[in-house]
PDB file of N, CA and C in Angstrom:
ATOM      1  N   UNK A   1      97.137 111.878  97.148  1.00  0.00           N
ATOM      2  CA  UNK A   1      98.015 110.922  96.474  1.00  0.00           C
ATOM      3  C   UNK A   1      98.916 110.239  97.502  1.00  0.00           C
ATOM      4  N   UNK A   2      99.298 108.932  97.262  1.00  0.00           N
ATOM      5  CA  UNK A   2     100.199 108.006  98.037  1.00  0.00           C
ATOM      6  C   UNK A   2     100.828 107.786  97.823  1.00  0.00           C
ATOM      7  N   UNK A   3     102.669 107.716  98.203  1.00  0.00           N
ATOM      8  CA  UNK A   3     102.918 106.321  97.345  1.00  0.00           C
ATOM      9  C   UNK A   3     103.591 105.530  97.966  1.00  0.00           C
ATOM     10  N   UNK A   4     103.785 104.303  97.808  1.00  0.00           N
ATOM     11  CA  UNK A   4     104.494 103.072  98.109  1.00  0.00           C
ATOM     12  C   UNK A   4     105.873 102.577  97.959  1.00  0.00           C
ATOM     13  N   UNK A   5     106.863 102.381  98.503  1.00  0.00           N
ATOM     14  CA  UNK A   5     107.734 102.019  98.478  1.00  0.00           C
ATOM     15  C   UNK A   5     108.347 100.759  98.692  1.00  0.00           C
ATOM     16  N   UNK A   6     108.351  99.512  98.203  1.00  0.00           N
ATOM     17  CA  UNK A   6     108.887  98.011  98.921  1.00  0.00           C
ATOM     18  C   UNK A   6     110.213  97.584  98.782  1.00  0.00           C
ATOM     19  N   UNK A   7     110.829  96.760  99.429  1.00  0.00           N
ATOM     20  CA  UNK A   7     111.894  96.612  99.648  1.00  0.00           C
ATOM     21  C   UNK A   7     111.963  94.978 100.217  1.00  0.00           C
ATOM     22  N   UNK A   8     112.943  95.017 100.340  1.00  0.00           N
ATOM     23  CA  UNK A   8     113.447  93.530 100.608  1.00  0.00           C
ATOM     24  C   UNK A   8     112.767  91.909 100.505  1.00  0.00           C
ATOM     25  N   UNK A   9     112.957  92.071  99.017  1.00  0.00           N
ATOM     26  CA  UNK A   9     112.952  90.872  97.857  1.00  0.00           C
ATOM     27  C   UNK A   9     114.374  90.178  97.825  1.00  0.00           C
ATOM     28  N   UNK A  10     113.875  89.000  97.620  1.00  0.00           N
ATOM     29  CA  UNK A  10     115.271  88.690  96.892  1.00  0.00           C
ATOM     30  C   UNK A  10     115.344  86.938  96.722  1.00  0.00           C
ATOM     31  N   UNK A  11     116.161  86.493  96.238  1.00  0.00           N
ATOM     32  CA  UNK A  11     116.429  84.946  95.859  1.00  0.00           C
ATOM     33  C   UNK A  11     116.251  84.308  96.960  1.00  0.00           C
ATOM     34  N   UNK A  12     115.432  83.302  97.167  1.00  0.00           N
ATOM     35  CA  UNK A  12     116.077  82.587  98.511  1.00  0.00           C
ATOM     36  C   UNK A  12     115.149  81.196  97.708  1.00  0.00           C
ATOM     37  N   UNK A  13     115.791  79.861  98.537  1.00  0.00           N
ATOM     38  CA  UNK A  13     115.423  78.492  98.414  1.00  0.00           C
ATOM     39  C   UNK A  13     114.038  77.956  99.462  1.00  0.00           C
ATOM     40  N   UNK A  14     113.428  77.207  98.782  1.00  0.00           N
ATOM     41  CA  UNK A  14     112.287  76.485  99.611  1.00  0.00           C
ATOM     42  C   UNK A  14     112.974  76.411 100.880  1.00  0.00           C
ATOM     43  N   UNK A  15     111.788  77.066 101.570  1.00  0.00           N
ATOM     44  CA  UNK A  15     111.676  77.045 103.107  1.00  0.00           C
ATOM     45  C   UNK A  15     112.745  78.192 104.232  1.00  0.00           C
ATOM     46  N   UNK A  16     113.220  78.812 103.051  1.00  0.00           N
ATOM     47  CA  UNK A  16     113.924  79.708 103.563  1.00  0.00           C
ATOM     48  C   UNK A  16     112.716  81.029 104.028  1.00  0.00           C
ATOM     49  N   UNK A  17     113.137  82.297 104.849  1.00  0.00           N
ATOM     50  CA  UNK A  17     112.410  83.595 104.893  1.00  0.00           C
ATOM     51  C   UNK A  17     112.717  84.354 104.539  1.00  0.00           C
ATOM     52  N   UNK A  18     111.947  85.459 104.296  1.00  0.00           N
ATOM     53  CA  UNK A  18     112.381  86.809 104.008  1.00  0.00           C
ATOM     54  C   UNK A  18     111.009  87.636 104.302  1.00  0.00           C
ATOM     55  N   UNK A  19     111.296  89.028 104.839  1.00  0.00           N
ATOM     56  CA  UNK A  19     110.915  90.164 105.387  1.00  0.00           C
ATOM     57  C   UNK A  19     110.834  91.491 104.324  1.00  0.00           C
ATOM     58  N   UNK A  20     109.547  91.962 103.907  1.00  0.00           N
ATOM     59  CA  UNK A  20     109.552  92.730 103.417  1.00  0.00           C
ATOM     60  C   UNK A  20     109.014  93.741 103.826  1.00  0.00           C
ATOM     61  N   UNK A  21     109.335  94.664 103.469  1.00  0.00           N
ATOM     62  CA  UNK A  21     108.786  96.616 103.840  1.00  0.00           C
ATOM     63  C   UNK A  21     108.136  97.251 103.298  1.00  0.00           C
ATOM     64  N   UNK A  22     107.013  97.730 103.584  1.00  0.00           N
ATOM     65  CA  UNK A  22     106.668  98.932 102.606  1.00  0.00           C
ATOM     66  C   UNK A  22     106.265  99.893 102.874  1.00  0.00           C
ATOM     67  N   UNK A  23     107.274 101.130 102.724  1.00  0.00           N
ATOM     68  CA  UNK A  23     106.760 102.408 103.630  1.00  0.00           C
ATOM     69  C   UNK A  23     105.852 103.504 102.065  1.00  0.00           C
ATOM     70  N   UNK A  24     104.981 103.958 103.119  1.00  0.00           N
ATOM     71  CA  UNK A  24     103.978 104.803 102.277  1.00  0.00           C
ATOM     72  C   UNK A  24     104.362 106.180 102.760  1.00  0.00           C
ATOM     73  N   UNK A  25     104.179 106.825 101.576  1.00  0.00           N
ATOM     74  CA  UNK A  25     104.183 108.623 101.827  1.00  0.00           C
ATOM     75  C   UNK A  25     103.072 109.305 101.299  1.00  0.00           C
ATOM     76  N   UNK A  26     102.838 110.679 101.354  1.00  0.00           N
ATOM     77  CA  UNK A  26     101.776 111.533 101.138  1.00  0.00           C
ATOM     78  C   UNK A  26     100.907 111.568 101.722  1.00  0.00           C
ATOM     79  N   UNK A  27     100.098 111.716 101.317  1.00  0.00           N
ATOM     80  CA  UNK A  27      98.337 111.738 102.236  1.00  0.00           C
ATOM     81  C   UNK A  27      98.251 110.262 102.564  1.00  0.00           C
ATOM     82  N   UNK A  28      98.815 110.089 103.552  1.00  0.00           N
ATOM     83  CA  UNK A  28      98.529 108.453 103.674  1.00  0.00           C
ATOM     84  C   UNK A  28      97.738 108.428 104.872  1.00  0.00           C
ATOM     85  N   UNK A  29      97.118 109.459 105.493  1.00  0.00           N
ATOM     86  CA  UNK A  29      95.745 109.769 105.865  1.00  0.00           C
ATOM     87  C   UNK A  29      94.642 109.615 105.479  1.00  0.00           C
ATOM     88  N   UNK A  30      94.396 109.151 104.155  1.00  0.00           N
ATOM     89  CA  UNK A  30      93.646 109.102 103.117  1.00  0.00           C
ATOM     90  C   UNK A  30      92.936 107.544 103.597  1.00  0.00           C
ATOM     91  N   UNK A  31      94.325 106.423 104.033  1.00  0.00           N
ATOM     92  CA  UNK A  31      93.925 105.301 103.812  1.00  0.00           C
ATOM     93  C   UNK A  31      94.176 104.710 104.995  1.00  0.00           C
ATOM     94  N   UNK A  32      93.348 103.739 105.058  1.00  0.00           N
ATOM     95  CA  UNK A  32      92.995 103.223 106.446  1.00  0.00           C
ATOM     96  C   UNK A  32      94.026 102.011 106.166  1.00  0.00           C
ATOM     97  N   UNK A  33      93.680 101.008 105.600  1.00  0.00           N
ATOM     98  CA  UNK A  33      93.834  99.292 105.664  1.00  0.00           C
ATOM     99  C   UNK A  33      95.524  99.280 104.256  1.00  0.00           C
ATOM    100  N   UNK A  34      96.493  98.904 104.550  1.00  0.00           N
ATOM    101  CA  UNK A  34      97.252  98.814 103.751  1.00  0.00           C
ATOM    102  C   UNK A  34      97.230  97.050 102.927  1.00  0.00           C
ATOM    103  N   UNK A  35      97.296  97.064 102.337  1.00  0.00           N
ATOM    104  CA  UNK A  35      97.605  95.427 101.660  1.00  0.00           C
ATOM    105  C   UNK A  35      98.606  95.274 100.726  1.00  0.00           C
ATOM    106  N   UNK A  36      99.647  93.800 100.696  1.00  0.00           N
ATOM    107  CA  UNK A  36     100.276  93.140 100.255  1.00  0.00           C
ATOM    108  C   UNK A  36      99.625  92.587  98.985  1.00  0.00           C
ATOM    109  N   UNK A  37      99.982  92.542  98.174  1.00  0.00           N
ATOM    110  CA  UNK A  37      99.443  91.851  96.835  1.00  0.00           C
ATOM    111  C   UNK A  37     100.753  91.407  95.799  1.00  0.00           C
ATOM    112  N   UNK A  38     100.424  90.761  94.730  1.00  0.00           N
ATOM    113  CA  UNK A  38     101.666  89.771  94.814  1.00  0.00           C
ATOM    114  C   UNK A  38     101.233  89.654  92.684  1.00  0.00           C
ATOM    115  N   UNK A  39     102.110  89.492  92.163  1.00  0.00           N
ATOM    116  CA  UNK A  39     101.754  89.001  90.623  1.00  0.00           C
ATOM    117  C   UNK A  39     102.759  88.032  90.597  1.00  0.00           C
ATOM    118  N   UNK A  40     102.062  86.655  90.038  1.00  0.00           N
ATOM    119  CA  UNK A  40     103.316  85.950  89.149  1.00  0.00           C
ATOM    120  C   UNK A  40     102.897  85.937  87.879  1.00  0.00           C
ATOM    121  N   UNK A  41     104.207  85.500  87.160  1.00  0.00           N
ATOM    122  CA  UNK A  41     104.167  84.985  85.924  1.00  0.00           C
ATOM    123  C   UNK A  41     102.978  85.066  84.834  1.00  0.00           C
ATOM    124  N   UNK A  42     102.498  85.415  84.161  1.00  0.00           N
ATOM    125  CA  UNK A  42     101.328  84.784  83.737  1.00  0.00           C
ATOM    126  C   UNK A  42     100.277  84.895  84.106  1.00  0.00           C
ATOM    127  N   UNK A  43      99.881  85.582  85.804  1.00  0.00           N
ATOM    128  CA  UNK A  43      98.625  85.359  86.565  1.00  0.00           C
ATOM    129  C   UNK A  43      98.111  86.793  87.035  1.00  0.00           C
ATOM    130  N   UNK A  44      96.885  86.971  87.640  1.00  0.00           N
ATOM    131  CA  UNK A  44      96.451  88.330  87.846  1.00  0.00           C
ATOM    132  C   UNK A  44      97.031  88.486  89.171  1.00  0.00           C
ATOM    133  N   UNK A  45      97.035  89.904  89.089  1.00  0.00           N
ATOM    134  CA  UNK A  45      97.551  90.419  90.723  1.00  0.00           C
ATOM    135  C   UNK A  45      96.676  90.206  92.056  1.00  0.00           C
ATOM    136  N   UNK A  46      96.969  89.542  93.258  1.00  0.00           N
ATOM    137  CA  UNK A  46      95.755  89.088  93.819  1.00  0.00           C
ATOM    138  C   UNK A  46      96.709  89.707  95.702  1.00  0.00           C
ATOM    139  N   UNK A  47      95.726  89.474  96.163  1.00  0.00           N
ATOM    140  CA  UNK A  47      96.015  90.216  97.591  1.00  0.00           C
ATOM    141  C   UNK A  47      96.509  89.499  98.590  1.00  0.00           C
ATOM    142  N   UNK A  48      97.563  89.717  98.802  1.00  0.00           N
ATOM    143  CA  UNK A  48      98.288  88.322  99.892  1.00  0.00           C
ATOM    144  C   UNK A  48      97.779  88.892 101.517  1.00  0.00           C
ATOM    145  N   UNK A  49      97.831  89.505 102.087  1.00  0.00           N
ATOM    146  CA  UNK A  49      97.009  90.203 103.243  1.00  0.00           C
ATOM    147  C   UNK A  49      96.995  91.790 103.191  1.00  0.00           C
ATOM    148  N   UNK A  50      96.096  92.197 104.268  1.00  0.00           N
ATOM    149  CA  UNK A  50      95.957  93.719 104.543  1.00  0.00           C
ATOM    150  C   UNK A  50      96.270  93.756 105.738  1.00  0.00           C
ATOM    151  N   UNK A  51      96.049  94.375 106.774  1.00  0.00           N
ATOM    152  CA  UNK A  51      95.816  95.217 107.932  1.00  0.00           C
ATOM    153  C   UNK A  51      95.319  96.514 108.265  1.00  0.00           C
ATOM    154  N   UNK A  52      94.474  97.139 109.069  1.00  0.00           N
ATOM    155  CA  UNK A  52      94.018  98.439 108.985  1.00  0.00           C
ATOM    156  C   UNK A  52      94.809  98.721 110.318  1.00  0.00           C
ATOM    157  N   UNK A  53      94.665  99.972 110.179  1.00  0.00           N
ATOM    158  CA  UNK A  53      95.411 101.307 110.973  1.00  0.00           C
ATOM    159  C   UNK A  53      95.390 100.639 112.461  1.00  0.00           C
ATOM    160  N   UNK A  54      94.270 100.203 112.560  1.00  0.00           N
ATOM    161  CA  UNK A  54      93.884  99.906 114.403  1.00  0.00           C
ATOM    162  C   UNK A  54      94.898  98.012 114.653  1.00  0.00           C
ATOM    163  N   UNK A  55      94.872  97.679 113.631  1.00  0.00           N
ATOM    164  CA  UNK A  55      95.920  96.318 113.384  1.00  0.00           C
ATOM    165  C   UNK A  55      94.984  95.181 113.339  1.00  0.00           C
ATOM    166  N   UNK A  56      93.628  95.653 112.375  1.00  0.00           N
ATOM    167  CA  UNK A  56      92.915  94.071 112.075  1.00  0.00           C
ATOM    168  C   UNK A  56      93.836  93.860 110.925  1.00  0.00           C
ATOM    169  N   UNK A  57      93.632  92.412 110.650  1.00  0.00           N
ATOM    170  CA  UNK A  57      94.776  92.183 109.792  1.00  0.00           C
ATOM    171  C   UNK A  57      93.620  90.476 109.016  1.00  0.00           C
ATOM    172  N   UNK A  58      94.007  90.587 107.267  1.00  0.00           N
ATOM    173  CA  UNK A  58      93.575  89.331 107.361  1.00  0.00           C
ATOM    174  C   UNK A  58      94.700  88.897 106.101  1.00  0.00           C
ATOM    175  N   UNK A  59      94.667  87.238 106.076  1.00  0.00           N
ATOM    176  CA  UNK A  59      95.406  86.855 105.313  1.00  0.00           C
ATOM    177  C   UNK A  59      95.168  85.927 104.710  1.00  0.00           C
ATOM    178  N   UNK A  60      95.462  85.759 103.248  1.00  0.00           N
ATOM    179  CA  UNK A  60      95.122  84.465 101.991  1.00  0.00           C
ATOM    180  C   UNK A  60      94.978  83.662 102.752  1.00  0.00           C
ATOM    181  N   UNK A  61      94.337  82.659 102.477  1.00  0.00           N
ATOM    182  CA  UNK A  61      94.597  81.769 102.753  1.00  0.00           C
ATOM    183  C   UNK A  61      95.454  80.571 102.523  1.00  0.00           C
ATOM    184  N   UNK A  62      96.115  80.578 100.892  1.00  0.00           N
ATOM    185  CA  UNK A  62      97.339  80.063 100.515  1.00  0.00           C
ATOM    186  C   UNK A  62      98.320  80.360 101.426  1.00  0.00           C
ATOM    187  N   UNK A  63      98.333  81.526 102.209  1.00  0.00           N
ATOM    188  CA  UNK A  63      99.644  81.521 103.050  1.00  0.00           C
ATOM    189  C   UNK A  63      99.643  81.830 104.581  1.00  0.00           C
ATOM    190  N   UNK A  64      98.128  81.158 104.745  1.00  0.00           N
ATOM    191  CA  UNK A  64      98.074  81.675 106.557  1.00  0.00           C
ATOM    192  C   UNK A  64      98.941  80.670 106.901  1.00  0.00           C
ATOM    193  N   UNK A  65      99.461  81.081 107.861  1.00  0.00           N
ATOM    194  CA  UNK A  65     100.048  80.476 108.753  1.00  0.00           C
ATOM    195  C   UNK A  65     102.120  80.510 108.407  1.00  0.00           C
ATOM    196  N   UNK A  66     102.036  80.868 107.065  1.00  0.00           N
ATOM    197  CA  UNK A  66     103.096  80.955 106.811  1.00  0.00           C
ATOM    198  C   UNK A  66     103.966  82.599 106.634  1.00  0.00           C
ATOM    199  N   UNK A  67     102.712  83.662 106.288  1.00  0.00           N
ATOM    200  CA  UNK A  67     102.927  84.432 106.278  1.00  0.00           C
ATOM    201  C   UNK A  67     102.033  85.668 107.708  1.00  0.00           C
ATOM    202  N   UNK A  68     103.193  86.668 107.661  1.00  0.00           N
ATOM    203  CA  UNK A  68     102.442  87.851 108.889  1.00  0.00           C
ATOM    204  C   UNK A  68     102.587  88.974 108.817  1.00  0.00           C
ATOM    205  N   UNK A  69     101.907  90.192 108.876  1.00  0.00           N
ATOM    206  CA  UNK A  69     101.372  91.110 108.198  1.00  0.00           C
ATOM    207  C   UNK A  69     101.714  92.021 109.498  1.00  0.00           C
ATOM    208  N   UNK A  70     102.247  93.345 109.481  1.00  0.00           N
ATOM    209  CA  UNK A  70     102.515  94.194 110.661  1.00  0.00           C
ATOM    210  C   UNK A  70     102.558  95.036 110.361  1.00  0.00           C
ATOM    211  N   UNK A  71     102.252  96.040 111.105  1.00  0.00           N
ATOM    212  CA  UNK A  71     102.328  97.500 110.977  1.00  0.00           C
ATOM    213  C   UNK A  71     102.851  98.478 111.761  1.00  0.00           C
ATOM    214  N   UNK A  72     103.566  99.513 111.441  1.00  0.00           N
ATOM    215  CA  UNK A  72     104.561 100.680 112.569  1.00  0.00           C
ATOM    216  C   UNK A  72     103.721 102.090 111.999  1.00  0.00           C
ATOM    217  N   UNK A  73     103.021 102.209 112.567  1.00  0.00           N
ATOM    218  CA  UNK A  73     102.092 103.584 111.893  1.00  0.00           C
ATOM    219  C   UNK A  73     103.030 104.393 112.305  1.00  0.00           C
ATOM    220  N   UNK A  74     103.876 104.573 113.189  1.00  0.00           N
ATOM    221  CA  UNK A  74     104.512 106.045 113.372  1.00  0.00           C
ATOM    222  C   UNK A  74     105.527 105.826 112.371  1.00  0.00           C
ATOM    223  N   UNK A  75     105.629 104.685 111.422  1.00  0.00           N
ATOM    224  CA  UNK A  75     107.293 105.051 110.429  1.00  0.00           C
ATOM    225  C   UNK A  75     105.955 104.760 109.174  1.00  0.00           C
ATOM    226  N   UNK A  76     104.587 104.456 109.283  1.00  0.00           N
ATOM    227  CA  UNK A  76     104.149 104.331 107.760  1.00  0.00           C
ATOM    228  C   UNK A  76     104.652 103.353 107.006  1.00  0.00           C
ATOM    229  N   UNK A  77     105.072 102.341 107.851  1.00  0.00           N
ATOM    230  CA  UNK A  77     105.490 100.581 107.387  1.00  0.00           C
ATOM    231  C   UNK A  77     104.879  99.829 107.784  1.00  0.00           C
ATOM    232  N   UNK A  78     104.861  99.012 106.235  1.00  0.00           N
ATOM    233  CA  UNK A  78     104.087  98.000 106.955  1.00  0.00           C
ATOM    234  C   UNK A  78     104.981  96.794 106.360  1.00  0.00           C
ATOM    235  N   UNK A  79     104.932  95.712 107.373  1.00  0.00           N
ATOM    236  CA  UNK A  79     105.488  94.907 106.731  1.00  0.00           C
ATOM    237  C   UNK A  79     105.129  93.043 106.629  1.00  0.00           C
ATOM    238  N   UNK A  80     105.761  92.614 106.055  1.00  0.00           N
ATOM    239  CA  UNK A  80     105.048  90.816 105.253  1.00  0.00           C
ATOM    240  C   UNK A  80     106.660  90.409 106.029  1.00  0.00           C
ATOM    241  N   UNK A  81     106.711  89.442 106.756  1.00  0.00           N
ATOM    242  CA  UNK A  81     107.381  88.463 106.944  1.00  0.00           C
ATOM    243  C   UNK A  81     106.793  87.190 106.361  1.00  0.00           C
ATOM    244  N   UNK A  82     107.549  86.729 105.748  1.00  0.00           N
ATOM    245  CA  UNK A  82     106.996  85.299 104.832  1.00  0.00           C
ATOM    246  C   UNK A  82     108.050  84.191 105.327  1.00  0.00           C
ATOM    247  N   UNK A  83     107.189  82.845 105.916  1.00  0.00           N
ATOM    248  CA  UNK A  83     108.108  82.018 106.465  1.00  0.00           C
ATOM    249  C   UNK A  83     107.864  80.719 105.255  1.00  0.00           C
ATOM    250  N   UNK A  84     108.698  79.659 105.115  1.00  0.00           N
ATOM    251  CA  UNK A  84     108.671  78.536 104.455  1.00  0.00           C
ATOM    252  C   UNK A  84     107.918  78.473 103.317  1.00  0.00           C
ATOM    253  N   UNK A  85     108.653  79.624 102.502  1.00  0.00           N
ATOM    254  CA  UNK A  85     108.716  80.124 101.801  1.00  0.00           C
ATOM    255  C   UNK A  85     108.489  78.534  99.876  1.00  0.00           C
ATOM    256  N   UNK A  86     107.743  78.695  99.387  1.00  0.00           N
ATOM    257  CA  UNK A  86     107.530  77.628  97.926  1.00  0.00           C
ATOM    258  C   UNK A  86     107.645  78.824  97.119  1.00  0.00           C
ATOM    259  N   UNK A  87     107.972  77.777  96.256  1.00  0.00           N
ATOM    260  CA  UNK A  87     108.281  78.090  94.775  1.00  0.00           C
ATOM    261  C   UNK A  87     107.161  78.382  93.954  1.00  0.00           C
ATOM    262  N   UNK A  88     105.937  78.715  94.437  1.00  0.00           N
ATOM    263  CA  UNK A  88     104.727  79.056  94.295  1.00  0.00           C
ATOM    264  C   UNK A  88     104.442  80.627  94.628  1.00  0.00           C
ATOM    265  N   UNK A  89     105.279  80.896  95.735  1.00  0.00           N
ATOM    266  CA  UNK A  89     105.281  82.193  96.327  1.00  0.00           C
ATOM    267  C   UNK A  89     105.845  83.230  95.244  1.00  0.00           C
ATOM    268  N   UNK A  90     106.875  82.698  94.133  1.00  0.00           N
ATOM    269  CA  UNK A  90     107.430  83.560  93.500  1.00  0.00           C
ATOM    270  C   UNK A  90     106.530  84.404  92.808  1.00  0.00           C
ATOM    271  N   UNK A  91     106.941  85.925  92.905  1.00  0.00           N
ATOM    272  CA  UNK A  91     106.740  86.848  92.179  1.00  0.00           C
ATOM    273  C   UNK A  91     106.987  88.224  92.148  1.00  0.00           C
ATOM    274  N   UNK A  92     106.061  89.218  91.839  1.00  0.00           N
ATOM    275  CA  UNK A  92     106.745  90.700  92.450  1.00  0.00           C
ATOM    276  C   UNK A  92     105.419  90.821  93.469  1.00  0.00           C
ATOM    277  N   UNK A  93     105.832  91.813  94.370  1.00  0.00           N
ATOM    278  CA  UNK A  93     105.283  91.490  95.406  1.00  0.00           C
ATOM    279  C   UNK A  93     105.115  93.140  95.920  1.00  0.00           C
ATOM    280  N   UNK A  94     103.967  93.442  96.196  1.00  0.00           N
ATOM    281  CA  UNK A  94     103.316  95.199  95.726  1.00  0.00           C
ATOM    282  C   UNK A  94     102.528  95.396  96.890  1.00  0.00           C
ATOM    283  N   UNK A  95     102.409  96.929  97.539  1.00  0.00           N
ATOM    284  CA  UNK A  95     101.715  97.520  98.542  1.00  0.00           C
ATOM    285  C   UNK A  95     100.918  98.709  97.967  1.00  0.00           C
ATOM    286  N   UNK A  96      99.567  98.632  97.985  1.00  0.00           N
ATOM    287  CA  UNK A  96      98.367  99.420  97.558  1.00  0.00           C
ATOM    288  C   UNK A  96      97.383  99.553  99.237  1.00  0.00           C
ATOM    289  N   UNK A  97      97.020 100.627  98.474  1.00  0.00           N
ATOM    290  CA  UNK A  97      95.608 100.634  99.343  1.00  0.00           C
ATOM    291  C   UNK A  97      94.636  99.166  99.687  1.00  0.00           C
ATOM    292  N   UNK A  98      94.562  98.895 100.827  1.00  0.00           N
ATOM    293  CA  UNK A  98      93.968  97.595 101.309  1.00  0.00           C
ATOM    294  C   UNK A  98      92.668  97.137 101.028  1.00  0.00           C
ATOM    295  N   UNK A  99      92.104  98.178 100.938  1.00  0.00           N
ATOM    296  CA  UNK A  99      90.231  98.089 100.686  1.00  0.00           C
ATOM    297  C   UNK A  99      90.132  98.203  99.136  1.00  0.00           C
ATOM    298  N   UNK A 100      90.532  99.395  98.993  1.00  0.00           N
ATOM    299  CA  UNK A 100      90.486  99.691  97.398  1.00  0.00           C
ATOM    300  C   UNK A 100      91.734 100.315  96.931  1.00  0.00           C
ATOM    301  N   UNK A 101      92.348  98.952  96.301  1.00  0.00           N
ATOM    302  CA  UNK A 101      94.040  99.540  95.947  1.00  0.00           C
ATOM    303  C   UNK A 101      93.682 100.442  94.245  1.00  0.00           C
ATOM    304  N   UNK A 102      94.571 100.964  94.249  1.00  0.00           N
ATOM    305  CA  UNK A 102      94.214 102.247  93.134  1.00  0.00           C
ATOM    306  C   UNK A 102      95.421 101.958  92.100  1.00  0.00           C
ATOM    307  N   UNK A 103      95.102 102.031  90.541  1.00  0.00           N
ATOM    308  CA  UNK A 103      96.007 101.889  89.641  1.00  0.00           C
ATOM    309  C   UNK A 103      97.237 103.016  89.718  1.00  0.00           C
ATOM    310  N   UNK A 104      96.702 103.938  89.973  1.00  0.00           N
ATOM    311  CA  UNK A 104      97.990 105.179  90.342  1.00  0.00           C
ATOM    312  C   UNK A 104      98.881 105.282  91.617  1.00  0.00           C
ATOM    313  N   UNK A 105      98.632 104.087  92.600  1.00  0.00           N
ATOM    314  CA  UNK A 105      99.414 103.641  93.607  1.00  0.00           C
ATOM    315  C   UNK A 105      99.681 102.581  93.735  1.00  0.00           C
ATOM    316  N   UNK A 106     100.439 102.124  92.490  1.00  0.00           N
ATOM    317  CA  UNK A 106     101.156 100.648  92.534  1.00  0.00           C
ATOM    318  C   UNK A 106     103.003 101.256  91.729  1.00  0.00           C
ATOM    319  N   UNK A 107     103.280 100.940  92.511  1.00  0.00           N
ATOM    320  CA  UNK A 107     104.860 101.462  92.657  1.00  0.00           C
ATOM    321  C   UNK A 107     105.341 100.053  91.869  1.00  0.00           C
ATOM    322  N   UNK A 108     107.290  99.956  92.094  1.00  0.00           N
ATOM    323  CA  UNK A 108     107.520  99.421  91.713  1.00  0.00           C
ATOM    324  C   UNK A 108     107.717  97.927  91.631  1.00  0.00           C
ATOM    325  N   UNK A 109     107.402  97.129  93.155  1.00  0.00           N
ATOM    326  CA  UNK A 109     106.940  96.051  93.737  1.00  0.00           C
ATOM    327  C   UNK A 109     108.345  95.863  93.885  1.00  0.00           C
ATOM    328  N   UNK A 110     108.495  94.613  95.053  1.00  0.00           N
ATOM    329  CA  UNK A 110     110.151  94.055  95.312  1.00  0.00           C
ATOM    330  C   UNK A 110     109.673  92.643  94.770  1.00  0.00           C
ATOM    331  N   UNK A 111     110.532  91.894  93.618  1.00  0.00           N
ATOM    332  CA  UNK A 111     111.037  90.458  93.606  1.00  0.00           C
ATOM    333  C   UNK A 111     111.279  89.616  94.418  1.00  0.00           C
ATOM    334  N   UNK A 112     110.435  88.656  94.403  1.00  0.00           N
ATOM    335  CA  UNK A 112     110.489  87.519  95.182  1.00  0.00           C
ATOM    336  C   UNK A 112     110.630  86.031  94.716  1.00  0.00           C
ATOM    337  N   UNK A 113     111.982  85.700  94.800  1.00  0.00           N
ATOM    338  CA  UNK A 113     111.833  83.831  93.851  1.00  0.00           C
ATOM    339  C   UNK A 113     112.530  83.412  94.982  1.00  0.00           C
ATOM    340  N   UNK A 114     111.726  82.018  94.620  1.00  0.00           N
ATOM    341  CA  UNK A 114     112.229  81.064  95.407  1.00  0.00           C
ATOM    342  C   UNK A 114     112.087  80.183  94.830  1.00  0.00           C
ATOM    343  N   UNK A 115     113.417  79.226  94.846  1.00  0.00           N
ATOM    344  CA  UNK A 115     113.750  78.507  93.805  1.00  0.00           C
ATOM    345  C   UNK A 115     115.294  77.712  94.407  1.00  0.00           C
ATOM    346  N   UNK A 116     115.377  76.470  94.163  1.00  0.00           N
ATOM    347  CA  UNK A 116     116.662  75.827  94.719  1.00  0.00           C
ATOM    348  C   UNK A 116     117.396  75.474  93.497  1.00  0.00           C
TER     349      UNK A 116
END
């Protein structure tokens, strides 16, 4: 079992950034590739990037270039810096297993709006 922890969501305006965290606990030996995944409003939960253990990393394409995906294996964080930031981006914003994220390891996700 895993679980996920995210952190640092919060209000910000078009084109602003923000940096989010997500440290994993338990058998997190288990899992190789961590991924970012994201729900808005109304829409299905879909995968904003991953990275695996060794630091391949891939990312949506709605947000290459805007967003970057990192990893600290010795703290079990991984983290999404999101730059220029739309009002499109809003939502809650969740860390699962990267390859095959699992319904029993989706925690509580951190909030993300952006909005002026």
């Amino acid at each position: 079992q895993v679980q996920f922890t995210e952190s640092g969501g919060g209000l910000v305006e078009p084109g602003e950034s923000l940096k989010l965290s997500c440290t994993a606990s338990g058998n997190t030996a288990s899992i190789n590739a961590i991924g970012w995944y994201r729900q808005a409003p109304g829409k299905r939960r879909e995968q904003v990037a991953a990275i695996a253990r060794d630091g391949f990393s891939i990312v949506q394409s709605s947000v290459e270039g805007r967003f970057t995906i990192s990893r600290d294996n010795a703290k079990n964080t991984v983290y999404l810096q999101m730059n220029s930031l739309r009002p499109e981006d809003t939502a809650v914003y969740y860390c699962n297993d990267g390859d095959n994220p699992r319904a029993d390891y989706w925690g509580q996700g951190t909030q993300v709006t952006v909005s002026s």
